[in-house]
C-alpha atoms as a PDB file:
ATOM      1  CA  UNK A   1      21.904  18.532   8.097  1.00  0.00           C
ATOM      2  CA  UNK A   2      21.158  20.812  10.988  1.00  0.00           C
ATOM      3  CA  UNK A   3      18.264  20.405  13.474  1.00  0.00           C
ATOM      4  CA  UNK A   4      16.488  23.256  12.145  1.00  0.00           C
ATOM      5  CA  UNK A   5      17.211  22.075   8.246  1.00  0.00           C
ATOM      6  CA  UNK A   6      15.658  18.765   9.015  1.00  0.00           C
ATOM      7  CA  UNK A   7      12.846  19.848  10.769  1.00  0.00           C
ATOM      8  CA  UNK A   8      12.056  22.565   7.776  1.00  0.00           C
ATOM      9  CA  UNK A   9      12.608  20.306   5.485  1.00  0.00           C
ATOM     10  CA  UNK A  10       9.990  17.556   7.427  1.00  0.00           C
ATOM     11  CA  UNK A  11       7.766  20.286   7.512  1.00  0.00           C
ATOM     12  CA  UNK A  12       7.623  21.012   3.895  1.00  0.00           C
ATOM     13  CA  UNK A  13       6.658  17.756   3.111  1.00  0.00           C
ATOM     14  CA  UNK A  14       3.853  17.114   5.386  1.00  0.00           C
ATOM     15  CA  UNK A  15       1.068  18.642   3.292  1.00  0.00           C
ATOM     16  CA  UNK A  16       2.118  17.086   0.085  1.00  0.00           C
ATOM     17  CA  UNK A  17       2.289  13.745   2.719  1.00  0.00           C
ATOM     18  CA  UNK A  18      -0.736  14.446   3.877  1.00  0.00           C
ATOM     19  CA  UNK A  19      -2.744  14.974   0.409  1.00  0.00           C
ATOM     20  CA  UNK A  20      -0.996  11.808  -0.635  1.00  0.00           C
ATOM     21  CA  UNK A  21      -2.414   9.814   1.901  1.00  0.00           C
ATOM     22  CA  UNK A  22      -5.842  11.433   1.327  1.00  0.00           C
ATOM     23  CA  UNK A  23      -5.546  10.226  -2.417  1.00  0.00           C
ATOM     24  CA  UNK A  24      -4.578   6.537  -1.533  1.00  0.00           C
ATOM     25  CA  UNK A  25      -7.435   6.755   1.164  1.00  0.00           C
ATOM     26  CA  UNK A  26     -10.018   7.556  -1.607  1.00  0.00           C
ATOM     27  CA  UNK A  27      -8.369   5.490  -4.528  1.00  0.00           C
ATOM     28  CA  UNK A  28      -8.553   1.914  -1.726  1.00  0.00           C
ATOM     29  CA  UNK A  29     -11.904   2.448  -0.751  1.00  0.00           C
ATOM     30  CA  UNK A  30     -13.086   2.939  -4.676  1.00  0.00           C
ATOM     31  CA  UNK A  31     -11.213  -0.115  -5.819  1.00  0.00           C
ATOM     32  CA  UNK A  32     -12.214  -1.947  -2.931  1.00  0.00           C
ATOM     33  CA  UNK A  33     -15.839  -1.586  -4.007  1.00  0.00           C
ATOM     34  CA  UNK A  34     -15.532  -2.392  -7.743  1.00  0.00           C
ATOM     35  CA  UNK A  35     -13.223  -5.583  -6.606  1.00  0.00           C
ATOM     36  CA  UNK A  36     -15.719  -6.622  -4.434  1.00  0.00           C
ATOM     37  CA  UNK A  37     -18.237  -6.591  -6.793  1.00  0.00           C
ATOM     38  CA  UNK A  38     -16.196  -8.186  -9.873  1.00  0.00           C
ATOM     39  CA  UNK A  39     -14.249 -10.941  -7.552  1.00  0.00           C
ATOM     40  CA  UNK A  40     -16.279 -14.081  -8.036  1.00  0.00           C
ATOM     41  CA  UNK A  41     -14.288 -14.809 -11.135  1.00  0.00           C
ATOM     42  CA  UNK A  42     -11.346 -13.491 -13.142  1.00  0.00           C
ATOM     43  CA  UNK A  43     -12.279 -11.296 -15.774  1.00  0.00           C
ATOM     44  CA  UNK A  44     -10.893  -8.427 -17.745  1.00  0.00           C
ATOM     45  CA  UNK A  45     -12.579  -6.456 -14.888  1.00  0.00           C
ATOM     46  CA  UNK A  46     -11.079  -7.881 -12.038  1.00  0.00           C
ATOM     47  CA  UNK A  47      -7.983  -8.605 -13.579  1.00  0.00           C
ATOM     48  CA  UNK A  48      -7.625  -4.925 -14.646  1.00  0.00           C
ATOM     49  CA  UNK A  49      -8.373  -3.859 -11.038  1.00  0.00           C
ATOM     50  CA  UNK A  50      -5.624  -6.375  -9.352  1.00  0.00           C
ATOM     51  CA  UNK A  51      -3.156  -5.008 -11.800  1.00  0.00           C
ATOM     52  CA  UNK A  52      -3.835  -1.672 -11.048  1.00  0.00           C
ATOM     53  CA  UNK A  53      -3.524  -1.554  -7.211  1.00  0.00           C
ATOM     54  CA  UNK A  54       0.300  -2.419  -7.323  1.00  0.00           C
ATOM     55  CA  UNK A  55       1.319  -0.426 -10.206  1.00  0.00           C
ATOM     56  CA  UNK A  56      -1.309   2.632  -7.830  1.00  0.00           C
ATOM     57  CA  UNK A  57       1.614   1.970  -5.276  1.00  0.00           C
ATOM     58  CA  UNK A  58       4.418   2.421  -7.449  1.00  0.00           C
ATOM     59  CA  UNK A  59       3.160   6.081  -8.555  1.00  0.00           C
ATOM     60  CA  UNK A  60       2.321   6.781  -5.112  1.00  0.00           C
ATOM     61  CA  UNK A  61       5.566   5.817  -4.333  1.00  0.00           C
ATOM     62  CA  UNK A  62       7.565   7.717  -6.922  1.00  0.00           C
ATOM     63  CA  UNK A  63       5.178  11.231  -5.742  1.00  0.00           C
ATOM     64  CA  UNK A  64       5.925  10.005  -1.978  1.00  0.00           C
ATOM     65  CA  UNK A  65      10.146  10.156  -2.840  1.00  0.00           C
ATOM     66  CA  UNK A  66       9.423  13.794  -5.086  1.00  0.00           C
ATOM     67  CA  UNK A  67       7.643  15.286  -2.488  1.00  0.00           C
ATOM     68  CA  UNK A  68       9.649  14.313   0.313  1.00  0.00           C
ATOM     69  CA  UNK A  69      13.292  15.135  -1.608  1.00  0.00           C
ATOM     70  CA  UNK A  70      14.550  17.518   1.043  1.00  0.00           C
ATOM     71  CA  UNK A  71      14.023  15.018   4.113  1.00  0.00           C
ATOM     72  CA  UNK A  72      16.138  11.855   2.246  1.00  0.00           C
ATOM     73  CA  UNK A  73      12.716   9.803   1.739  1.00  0.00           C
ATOM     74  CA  UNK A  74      13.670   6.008   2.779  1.00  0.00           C
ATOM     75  CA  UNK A  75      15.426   3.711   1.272  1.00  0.00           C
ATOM     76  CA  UNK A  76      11.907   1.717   1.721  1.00  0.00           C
ATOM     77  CA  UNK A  77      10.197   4.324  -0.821  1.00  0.00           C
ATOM     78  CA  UNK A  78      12.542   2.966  -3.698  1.00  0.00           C
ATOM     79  CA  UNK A  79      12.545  -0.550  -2.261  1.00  0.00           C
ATOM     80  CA  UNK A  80       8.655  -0.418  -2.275  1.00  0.00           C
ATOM     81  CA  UNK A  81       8.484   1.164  -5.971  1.00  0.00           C
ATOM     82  CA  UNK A  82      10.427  -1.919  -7.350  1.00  0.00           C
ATOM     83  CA  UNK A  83       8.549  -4.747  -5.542  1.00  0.00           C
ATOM     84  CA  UNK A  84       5.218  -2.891  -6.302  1.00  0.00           C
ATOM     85  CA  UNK A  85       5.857  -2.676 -10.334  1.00  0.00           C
ATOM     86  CA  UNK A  86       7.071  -6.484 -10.233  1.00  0.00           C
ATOM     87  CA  UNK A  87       3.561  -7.259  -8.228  1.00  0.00           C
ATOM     88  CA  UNK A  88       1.578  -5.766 -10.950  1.00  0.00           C
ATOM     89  CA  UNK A  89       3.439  -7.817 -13.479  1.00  0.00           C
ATOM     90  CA  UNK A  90       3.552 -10.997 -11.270  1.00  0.00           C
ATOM     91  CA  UNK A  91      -0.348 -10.647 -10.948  1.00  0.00           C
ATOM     92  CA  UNK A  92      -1.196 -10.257 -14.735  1.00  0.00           C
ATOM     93  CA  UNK A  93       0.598 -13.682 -15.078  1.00  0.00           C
ATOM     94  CA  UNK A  94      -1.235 -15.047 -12.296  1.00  0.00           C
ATOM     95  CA  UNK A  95      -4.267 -14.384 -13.322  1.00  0.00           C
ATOM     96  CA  UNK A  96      -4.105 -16.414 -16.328  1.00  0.00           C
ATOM     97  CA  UNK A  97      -3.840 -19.702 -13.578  1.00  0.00           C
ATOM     98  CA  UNK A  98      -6.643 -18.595 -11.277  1.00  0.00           C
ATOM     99  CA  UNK A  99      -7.432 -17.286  -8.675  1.00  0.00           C
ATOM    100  CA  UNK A 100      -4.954 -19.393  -5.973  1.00  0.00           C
ATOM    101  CA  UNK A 101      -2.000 -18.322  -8.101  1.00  0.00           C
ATOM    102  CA  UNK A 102      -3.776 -14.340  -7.386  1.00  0.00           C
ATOM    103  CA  UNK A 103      -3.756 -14.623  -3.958  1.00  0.00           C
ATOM    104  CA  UNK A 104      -0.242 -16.325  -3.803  1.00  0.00           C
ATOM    105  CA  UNK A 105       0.943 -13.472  -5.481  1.00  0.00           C
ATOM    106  CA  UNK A 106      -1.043 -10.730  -4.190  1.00  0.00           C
ATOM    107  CA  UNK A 107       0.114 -12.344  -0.611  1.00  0.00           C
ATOM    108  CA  UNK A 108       3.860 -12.625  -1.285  1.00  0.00           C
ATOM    109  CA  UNK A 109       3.654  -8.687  -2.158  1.00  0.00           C
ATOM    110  CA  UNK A 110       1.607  -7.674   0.697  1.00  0.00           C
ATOM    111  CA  UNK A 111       3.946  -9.325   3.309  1.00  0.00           C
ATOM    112  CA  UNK A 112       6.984  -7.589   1.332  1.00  0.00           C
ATOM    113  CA  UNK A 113       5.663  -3.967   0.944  1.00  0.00           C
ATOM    114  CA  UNK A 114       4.045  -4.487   4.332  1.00  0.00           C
ATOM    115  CA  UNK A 115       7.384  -4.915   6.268  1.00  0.00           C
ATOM    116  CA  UNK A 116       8.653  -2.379   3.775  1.00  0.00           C
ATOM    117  CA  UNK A 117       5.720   0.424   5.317  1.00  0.00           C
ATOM    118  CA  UNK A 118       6.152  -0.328   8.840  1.00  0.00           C
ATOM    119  CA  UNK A 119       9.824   0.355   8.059  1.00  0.00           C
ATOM    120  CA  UNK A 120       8.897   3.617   6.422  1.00  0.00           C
ATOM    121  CA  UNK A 121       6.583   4.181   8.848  1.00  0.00           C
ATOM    122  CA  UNK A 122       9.489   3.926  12.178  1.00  0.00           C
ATOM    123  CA  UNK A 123      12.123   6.266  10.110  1.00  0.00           C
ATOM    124  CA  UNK A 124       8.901   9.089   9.497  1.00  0.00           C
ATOM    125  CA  UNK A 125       7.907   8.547  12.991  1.00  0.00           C
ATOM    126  CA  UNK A 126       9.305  12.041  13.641  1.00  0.00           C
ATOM    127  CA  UNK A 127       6.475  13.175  11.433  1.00  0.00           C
ATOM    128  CA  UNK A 128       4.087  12.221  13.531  1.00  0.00           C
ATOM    129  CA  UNK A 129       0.879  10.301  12.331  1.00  0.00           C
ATOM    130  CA  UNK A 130       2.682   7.192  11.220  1.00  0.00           C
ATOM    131  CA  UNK A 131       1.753   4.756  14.293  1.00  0.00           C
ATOM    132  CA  UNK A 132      -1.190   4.219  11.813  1.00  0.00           C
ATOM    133  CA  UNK A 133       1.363   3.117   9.015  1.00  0.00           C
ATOM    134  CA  UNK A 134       3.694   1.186  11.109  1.00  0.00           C
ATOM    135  CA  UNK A 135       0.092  -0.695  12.327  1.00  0.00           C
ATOM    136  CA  UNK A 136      -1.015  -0.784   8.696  1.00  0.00           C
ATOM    137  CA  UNK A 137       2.235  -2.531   7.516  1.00  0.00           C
ATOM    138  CA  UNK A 138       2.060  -4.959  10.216  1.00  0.00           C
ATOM    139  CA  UNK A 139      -1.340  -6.160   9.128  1.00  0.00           C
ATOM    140  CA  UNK A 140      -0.395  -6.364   5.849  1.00  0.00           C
ATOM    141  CA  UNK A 141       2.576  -8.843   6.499  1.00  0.00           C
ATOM    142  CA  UNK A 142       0.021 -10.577   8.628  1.00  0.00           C
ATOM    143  CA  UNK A 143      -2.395 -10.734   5.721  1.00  0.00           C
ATOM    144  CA  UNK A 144      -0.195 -11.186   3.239  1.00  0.00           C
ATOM    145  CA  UNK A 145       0.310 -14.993   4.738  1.00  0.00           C
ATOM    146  CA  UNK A 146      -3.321 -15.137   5.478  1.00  0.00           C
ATOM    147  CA  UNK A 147      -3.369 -15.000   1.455  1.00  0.00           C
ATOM    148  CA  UNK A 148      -0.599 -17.503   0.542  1.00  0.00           C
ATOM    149  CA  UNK A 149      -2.452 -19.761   3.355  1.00  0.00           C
ATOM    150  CA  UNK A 150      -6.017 -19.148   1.881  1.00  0.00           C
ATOM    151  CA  UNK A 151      -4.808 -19.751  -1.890  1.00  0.00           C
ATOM    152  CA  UNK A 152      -4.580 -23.945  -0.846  1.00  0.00           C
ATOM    153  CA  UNK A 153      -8.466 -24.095   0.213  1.00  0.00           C
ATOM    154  CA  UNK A 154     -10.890 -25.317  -2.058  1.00  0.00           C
ATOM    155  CA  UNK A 155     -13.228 -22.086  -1.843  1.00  0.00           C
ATOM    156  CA  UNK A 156      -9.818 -19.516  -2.736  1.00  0.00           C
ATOM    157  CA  UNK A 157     -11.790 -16.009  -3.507  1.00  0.00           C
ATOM    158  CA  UNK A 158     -10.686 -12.432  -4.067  1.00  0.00           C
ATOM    159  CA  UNK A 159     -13.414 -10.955  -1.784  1.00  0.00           C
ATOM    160  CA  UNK A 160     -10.599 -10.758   0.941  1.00  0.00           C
ATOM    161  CA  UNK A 161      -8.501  -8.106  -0.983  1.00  0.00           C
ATOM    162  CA  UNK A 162     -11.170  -6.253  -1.253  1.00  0.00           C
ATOM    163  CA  UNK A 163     -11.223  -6.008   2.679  1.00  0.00           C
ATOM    164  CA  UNK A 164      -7.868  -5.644   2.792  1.00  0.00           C
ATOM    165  CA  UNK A 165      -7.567  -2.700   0.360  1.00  0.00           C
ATOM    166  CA  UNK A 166     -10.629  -1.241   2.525  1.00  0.00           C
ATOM    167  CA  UNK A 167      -8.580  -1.693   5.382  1.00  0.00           C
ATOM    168  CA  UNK A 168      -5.344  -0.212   3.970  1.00  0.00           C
ATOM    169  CA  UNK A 169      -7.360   2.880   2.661  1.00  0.00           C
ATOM    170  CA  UNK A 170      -8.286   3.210   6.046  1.00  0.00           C
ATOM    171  CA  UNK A 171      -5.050   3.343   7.911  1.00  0.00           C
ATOM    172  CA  UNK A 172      -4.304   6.220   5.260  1.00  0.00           C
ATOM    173  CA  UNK A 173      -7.288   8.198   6.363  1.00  0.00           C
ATOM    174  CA  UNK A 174      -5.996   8.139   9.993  1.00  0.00           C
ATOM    175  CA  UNK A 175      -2.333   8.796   8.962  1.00  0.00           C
ATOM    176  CA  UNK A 176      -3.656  11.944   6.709  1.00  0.00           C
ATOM    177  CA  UNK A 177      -5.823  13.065   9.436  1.00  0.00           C
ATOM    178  CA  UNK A 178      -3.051  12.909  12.426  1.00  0.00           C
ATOM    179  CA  UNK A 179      -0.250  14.609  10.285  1.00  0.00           C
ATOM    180  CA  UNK A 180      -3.000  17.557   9.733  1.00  0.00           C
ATOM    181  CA  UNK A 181      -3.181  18.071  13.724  1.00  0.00           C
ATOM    182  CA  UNK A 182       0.678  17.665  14.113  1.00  0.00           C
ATOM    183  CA  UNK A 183       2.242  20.662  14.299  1.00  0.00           C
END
């Protein structure tokens, strides 16, 4: 592909990019909230809610690889599709042990798709605005173990996915908003 066919083809894929990230901004800060306020036990709530997020990611995914045809999406867009679709399923099974078995879980896939964005995030880095996903999927490898680690104390609560979901919606706010002013 020539210089000028890749960068057209980058191009054309920045606004559906963009809205994408806008969407997963919106959908992580309104599932953050009803988490946060359903977390003190499992129920069909909660459990709903910590299913959803991953399987979220896989059709954000799938749109992310559509959009972004003409530019070869990553490798780490198909990658991140499977291990978000066997997160969803890992976490309904979880949540019929407790909690702890959630945030092992949850924690496992977070390190995974974490190291999975920031490698995303260094290929797109032509794009411009990724420096907020390559961050973002740093953190989440970090807080991925942070889960795993907090799933062996006694007081094991799903208050700090909320937090991290906040955070995650977040880093897509600042991605959207930097690939709008890259030109």
């Amino acid at each position: 592909m020539s210089t000028s066919t890749a960068a057209a083809s980058t191009s054309s894929s920045t606004p559906a990019l963009r809205r994408l990230y806008f969407v997963r901004f919106g959908f992580a800060l309104v599932w953050a909230g009803l988490l946060f306020t359903t977390a003190s036990k499992l129920g069909p709530v909660s459990v709903t809610l910590l299913v959803l997020y991953p399987l979220f990611d896989v059709v954000a995914a799938v749109i992310d690889v559509r959009s972004s045809q003409a530019a070869k999406p990553a490798m780490g867009l198909y990658v991140n599709t499977a291990i978000s679709g066997i997160a969803g399923v890992g976490l309904a099974f979880a949540a019929a042990s407790g909690i702890p078995a959630v945030l092992r879980v949850w924690g496992i896939w977070a390190v995974v798709s974490g190291l999975t964005q920031l490698v995303v995030g260094v290929s797109r880095r032509t794009l411009g605005g990724q420096w907020a996903m390559i961050i973002s999927g740093a953190i989440s490898a970090i807080a991925g173990t942070s889960f795993v680690l907090q799933a062996a104390q006694p007081n094991a609560s799903l208050v700090t996915l909320a937090g991290y979901a906040a955070l995650g919606g977040i880093f897509f706010l600042v991605s959207a908003i930097r690939l709008g002013t890259v030109r």
